[in-house]
Protein backbone atom coordinates (compact mmCIF):
# COMPACT_ATOMS: atom_id res chain seq x y z
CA UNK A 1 34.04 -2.71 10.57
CA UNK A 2 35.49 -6.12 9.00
CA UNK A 3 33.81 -5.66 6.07
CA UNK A 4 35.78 -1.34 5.83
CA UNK A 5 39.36 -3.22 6.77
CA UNK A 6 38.76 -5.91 4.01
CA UNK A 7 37.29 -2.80 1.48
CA UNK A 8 41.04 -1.03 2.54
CA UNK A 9 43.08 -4.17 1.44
CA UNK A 10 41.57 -4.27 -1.38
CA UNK A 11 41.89 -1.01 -2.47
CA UNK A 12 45.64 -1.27 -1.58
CA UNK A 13 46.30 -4.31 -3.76
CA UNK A 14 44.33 -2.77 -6.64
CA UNK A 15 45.81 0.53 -6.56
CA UNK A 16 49.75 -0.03 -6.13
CA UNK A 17 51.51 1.96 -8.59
CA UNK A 18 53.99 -0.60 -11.21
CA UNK A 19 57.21 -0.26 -10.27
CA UNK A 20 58.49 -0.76 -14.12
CA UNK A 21 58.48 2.89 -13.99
CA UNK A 22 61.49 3.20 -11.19
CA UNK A 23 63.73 5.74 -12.00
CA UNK A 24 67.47 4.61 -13.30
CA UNK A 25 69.68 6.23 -9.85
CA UNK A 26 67.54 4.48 -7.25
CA UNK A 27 68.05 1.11 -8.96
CA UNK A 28 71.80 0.25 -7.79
CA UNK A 29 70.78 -0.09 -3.96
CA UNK A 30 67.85 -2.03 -4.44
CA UNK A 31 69.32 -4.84 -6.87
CA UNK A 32 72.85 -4.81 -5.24
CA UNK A 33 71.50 -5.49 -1.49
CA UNK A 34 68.44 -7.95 -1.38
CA UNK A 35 68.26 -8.62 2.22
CA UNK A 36 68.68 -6.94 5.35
CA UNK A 37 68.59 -7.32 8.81
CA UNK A 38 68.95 -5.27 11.70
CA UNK A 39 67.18 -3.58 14.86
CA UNK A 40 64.46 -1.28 15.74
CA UNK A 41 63.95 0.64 18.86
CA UNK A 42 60.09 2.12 19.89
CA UNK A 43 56.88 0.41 19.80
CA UNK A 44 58.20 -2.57 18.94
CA UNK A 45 62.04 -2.91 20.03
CA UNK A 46 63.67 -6.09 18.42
CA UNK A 47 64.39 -7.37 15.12
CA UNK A 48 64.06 -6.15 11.66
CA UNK A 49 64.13 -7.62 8.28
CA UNK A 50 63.51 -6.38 4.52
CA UNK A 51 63.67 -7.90 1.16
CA UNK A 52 63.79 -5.92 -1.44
CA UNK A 53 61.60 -7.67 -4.37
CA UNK A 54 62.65 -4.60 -6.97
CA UNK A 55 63.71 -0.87 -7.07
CA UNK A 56 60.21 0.58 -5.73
CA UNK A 57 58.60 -2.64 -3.44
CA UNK A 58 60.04 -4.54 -0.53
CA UNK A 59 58.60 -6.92 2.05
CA UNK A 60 59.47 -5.94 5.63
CA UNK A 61 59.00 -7.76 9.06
CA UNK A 62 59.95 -7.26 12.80
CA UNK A 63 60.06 -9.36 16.01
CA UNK A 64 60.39 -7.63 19.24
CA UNK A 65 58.74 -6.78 22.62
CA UNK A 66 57.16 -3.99 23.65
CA UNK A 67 58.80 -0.90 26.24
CA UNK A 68 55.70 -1.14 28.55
CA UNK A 69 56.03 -2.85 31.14
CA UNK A 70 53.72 -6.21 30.94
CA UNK A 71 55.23 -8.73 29.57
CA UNK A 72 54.10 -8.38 25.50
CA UNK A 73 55.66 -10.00 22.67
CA UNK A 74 55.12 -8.38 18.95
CA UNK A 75 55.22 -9.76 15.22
CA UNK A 76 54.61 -7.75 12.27
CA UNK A 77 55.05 -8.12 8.07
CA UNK A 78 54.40 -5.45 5.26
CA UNK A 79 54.45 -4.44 1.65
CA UNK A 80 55.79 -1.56 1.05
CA UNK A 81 56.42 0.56 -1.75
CA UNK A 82 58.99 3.32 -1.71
CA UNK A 83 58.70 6.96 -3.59
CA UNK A 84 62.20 8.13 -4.77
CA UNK A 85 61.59 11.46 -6.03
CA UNK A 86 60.05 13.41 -3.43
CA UNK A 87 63.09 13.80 -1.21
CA UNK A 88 66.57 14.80 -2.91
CA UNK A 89 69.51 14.51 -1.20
CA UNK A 90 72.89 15.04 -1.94
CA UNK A 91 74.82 11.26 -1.67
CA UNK A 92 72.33 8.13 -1.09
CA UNK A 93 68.87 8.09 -1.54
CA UNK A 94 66.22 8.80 1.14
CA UNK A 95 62.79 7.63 -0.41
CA UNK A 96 59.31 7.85 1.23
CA UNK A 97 57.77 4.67 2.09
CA UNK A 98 54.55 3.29 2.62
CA UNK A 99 52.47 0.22 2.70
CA UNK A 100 50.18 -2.56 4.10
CA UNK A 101 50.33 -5.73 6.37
CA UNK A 102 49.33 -7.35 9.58
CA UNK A 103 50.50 -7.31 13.30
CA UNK A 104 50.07 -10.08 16.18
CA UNK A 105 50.50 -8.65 19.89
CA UNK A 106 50.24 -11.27 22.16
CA UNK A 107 49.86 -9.87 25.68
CA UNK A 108 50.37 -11.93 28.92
CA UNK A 109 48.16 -10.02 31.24
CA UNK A 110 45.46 -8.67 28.29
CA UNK A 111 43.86 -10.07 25.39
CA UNK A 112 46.09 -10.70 22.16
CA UNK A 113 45.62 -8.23 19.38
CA UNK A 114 45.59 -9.27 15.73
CA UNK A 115 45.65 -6.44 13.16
CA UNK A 116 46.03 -4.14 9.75
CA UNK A 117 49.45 -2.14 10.01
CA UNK A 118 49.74 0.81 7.90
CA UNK A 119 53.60 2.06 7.88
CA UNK A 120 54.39 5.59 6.78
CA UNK A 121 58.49 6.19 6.89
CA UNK A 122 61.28 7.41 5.10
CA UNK A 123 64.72 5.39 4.67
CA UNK A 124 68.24 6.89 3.91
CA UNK A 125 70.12 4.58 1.66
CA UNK A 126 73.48 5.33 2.39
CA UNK A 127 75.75 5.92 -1.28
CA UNK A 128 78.71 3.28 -0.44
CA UNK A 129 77.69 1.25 1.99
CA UNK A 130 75.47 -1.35 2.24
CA UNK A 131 73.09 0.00 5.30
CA UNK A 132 69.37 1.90 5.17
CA UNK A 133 68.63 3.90 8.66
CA UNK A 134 65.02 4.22 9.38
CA UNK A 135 62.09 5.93 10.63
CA UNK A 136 58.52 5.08 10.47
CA UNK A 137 54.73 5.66 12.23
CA UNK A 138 52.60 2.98 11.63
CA UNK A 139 48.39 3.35 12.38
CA UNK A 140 47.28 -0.25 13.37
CA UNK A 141 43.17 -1.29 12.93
CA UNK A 142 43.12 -3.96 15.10
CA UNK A 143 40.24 -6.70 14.43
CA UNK A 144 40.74 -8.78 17.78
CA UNK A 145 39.63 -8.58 20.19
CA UNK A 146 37.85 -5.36 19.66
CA UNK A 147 37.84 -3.07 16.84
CA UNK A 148 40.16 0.00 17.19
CA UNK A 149 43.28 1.92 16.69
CA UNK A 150 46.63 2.14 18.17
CA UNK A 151 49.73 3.47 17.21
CA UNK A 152 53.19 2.17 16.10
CA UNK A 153 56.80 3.71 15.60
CA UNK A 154 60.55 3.34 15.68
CA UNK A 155 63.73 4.22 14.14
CA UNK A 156 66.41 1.68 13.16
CA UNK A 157 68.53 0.69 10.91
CA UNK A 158 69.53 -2.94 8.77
CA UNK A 159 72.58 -3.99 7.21
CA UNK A 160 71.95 -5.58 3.61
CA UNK A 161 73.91 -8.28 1.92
């Protein structure tokens, strides 16, 4: 199972579309607001950050807790790369977004989990201000302590400077 997860990374690296091609209106958010930060509320609830590295690929990462009730503590970090032109809307942008990464859940009462996060979402970029609202399910292979799946979600939103 190691050997599929590491065949899936890969894969992902190898096959990540260049984001030279990023269309001219979806550029302005992207290079005007580098970094934001803000919160997230589902599975986990806490802190979220994004960098945008160029119009179509960003690096995201969360801290937070989860809404069971053990005490369980959650860190996460992905790649992500968004899609612009499947989703018009009328002011902003809202592109698709996907991607790879990892997530740590360390558990008080349970094992700790270390795994491969898969985020599917979509992000309105508001027009004139400098804020993206969120929503996103994200699959998780976890390696440790045993092989298998869970799954991951939230909405939220970050303010960008």
């Amino acid at each position: 199972m190691k050997k599929i997860a590491i065949l899936i990374i890969f894969m992902f690296i190898c096959f990540i579309p260049d984001s030279s091609f990023a269309k001219e209106s979806v550029k302005p958010f992207a290079q005007k607001y580098k970094f934001g930060i803000g919160v997230i509320v589902g599975e986990p609830t806490g802190i979220t950050v994004k960098y945008n590295l160029d119009a179509k690929m960003s690096i995201d990462g969360g801290l937070g807790w989860s809404t069971s009730s053990d005490n369980e503590f959650h860190i996460y970090g992905t790649y992500l790369y968004h899609m612009y032109d499947l989703i018009k809307v009328p002011k902003g942008n809202l592109p698709l977004y996907f991607g790879g990464g990892f997530r740590f859940f360390k558990r008080e009462k349970k094992d700790n989990e270390f795994g491969i996060r898969i985020p599917v979402g979509v992000e309105y970029q508001f027009e004139n201000l400098p804020l993206g609202a969120f929503v996103e399910l994200a699959p998780v292979l976890n390696l440790t302590p045993d092989t298998d799946l869970d799954l991951e979600g939230g909405i939220g939103i970050r303010y960008f400077f």
